[in-house]
Protein backbone atom coordinates (compact mmCIF):
# COMPACT_ATOMS: atom_id res chain seq x y z
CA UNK A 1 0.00 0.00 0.00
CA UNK A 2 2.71 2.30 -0.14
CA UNK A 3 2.74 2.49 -3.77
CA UNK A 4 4.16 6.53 -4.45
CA UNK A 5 3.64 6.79 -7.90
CA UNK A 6 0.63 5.42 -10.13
CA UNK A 7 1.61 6.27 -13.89
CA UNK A 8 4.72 7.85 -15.73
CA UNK A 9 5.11 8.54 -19.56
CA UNK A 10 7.46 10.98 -21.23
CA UNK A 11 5.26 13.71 -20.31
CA UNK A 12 3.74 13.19 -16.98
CA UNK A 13 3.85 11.29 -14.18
CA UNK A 14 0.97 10.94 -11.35
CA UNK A 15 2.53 10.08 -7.63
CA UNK A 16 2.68 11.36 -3.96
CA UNK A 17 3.33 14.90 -3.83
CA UNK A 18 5.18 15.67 -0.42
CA UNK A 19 4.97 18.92 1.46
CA UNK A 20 7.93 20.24 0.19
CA UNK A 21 5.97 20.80 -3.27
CA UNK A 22 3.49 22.93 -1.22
CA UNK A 23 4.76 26.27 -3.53
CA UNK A 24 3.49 24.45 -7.08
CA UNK A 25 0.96 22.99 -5.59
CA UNK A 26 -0.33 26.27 -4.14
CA UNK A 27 0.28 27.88 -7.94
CA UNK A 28 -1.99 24.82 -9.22
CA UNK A 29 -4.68 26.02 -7.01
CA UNK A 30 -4.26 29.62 -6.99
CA UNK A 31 -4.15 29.51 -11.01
CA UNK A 32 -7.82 27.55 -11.17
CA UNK A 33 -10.07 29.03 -8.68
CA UNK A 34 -12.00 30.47 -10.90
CA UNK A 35 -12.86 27.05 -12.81
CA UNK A 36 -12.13 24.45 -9.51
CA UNK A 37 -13.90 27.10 -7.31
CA UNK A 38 -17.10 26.89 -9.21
CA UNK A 39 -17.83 23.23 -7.98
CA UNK A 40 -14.99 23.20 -4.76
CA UNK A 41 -15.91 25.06 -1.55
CA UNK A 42 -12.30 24.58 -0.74
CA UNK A 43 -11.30 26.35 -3.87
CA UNK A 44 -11.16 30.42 -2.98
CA UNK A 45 -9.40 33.55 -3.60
CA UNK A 46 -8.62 32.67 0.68
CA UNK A 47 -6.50 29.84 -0.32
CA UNK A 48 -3.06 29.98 1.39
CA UNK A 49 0.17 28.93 0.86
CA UNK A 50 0.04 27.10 4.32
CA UNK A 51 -3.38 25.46 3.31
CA UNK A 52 -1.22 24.09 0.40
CA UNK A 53 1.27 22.68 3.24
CA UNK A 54 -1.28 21.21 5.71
CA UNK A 55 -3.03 19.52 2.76
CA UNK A 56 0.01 17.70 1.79
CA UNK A 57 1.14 16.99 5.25
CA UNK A 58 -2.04 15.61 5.85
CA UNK A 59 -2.69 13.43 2.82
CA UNK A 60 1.01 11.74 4.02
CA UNK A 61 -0.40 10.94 7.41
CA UNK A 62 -3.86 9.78 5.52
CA UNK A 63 -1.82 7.47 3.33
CA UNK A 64 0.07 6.16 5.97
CA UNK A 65 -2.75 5.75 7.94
CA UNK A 66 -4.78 4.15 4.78
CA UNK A 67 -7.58 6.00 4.79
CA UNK A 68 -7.02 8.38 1.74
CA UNK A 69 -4.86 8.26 -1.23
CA UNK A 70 -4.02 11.45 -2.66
CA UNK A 71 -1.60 11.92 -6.05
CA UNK A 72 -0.67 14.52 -8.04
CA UNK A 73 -0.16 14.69 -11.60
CA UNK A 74 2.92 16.72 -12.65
CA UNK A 75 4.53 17.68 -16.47
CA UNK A 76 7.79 15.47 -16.40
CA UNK A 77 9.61 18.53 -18.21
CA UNK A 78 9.23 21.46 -15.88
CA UNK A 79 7.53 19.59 -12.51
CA UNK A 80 4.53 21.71 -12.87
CA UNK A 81 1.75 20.76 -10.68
CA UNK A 82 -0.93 19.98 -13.19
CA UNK A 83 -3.55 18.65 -10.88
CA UNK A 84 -4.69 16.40 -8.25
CA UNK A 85 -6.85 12.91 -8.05
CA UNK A 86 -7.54 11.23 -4.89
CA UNK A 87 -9.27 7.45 -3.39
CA UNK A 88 -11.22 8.95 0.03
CA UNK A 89 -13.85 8.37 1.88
CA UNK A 90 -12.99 4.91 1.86
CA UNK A 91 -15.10 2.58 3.42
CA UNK A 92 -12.74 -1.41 3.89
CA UNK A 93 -16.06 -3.25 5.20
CA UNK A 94 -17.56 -2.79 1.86
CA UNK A 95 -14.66 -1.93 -0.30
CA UNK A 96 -16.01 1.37 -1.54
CA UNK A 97 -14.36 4.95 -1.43
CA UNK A 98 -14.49 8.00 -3.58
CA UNK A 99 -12.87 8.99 -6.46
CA UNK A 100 -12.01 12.47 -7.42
CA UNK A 101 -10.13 14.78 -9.26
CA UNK A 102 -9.48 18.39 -10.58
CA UNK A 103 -7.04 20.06 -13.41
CA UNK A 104 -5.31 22.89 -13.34
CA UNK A 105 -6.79 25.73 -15.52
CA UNK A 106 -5.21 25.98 -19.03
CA UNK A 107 -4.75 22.12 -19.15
CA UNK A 108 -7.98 21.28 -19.17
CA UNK A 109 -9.42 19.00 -22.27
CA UNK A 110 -6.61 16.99 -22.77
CA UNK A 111 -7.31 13.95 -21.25
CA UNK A 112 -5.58 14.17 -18.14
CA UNK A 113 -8.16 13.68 -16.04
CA UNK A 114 -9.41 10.82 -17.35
CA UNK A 115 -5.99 9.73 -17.45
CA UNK A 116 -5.60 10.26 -13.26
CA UNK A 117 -9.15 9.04 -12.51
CA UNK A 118 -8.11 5.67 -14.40
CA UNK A 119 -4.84 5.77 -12.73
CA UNK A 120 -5.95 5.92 -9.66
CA UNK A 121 -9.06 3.56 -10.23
CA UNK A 122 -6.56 0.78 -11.05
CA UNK A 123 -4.01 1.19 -8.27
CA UNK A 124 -7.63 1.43 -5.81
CA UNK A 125 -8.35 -1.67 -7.36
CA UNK A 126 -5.27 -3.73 -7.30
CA UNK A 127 -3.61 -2.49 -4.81
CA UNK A 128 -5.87 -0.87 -2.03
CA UNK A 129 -8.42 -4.60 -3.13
CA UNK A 130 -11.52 -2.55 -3.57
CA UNK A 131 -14.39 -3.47 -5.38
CA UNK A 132 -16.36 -0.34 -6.25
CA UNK A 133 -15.52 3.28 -6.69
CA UNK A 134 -17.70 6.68 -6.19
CA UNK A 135 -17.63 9.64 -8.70
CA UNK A 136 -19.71 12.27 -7.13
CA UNK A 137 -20.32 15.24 -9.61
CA UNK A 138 -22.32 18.52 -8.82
CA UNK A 139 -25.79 18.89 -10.84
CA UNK A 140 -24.28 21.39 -13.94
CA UNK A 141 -20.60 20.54 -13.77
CA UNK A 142 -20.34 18.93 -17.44
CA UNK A 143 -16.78 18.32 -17.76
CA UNK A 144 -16.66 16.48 -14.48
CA UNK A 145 -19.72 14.36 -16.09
CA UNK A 146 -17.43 13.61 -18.95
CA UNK A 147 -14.27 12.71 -16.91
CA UNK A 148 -16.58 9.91 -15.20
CA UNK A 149 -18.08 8.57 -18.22
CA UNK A 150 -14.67 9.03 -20.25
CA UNK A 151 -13.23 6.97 -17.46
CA UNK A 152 -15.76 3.82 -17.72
CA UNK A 153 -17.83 5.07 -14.87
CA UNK A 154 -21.76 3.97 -15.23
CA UNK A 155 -24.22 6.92 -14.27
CA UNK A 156 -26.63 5.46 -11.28
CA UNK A 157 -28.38 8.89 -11.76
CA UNK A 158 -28.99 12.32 -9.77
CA UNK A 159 -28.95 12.40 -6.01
CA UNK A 160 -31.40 15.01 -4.60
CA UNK A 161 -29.08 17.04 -1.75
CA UNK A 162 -26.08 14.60 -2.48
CA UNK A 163 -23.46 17.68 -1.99
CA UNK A 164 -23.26 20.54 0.40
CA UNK A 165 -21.49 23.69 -1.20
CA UNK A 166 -21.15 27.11 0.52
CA UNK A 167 -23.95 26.58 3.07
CA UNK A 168 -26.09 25.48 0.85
CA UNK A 169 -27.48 21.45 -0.46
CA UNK A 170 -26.87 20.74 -4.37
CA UNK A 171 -27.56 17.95 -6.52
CA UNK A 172 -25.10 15.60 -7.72
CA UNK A 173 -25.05 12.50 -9.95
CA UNK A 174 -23.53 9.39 -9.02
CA UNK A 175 -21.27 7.49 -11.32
CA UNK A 176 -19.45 4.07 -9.94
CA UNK A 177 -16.59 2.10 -11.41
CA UNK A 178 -16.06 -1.20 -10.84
CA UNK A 179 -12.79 -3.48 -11.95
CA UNK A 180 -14.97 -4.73 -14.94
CA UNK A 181 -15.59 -1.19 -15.93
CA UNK A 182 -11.87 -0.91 -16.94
C-alpha cells in the first residue's frame, strides 16, 4: 500500500506529492479558482500557501494511515503541478471509497483527467483490493460528467441534496466504477 507513484510517460507522471511541493501545488490552485472554485468550496481567492502545506502533510499521514490516497499529476519537463486525483472516503467493510479529481486551468481537455481518474481507479483496485468506486459530480458541472463517463464510470443517476457547497445542499449525480468497468 505504499505504492508513491501510479503512472509515468514521457510527459507526466501521477505520484505522492510531499509537502515540500506545497509552492506548485499552491500555484496549481491559486491559477484555477476560478474554474475548480465553481464546484470546490475549498477552492477560494482565501486559499493559502500554508493550506497548500497542511493539505500535503495531511494526505502523508492519511496514506500512511490508509484511509485516503491522494496523487498529483505533474509535467515530467518542468515539474509543474498539473492537478490532483484522490481514493477517500474509503469505506474497507464494503470496499467502496471515492474517487475524485481536478485540473489545473489551461490544461484542461486533454485527457488528463481521465488519465488520473483511471490511474488511480486501477491502483484502488489492485492495490488498495476494492471493489467499487464513487464519482460524485455537482448537478451542472459537465466536464466532471465527462471525466466519469470518459473513465468507464456507469451513471446510477442524480442524487437530490447529495453535496453541500457554501452553506447550501446541491444535486449531484452518481457514477461508480467497478474493476470490470476498466
Amino acid at each position: 500500500m505504499m505504492t508513491r507513484q501510479i503512472y509515468q510517460d514521457e510527459e507526466f507522471e501521477i505520484r505522492v506529492a510531499t509537502e515540500l511541493e506545497a509552492v506548485t501545488h499552491f500555484a496549481a490552485v491559486k491559477a484555477s479558482v476560478k474554474d475548480i472554485g465553481a464546484w470546490e468550496s475549498w477552492c477560494t481567492d482565501k486559499y493559502s500557501h500554508e493550506d497548500s502545506r497542511k493539505y500535503l502533510a495531511d494526505s502523508e499521514q492519511k496514506r500512511h494511515r490508509g484511509t485516503e490516497f491522494n496523487f498529483c499529476i505533474f509535467e515530467r519537463s518542468g515539474g509543474n503541478l498539473i492537478g490532483s486525483v484522490g481514493i477517500n472516503r474509503i469505506t474497507p467493510e464494503y470496499k467502496f471509497a471515492n474517487l475524485g479529481y481536478w485540473i489545473r486551468t489551461g490544461y484542461t481537455g486533454h485527457g488528463l483527467a481521465t488519465l488520473a481518474a483511471r490511474s488511480a481507479a486501477r491502483f484502488a483496485f489492485t492495490e488498495l483490493e476494492l471493489t467499487r468506486l464513487e464519482i460524485v459530480v455537482m448537478e451542472g458541472n459537465e466536464r466532471s460528467r465527462r471525466v466519469a463517463e470518459k473513465t468507464g464510470a456507469i451513471s446510477e443517476g442524480l442524487h437530490r441534496n447529495r453535496l453541500y457547497y457554501h452553506g447550501q445542499p446541491c444535486d449531484a449525480r452518481m457514477y461508480s466504477l467497478i474493476p470490470g468497468d476498466l
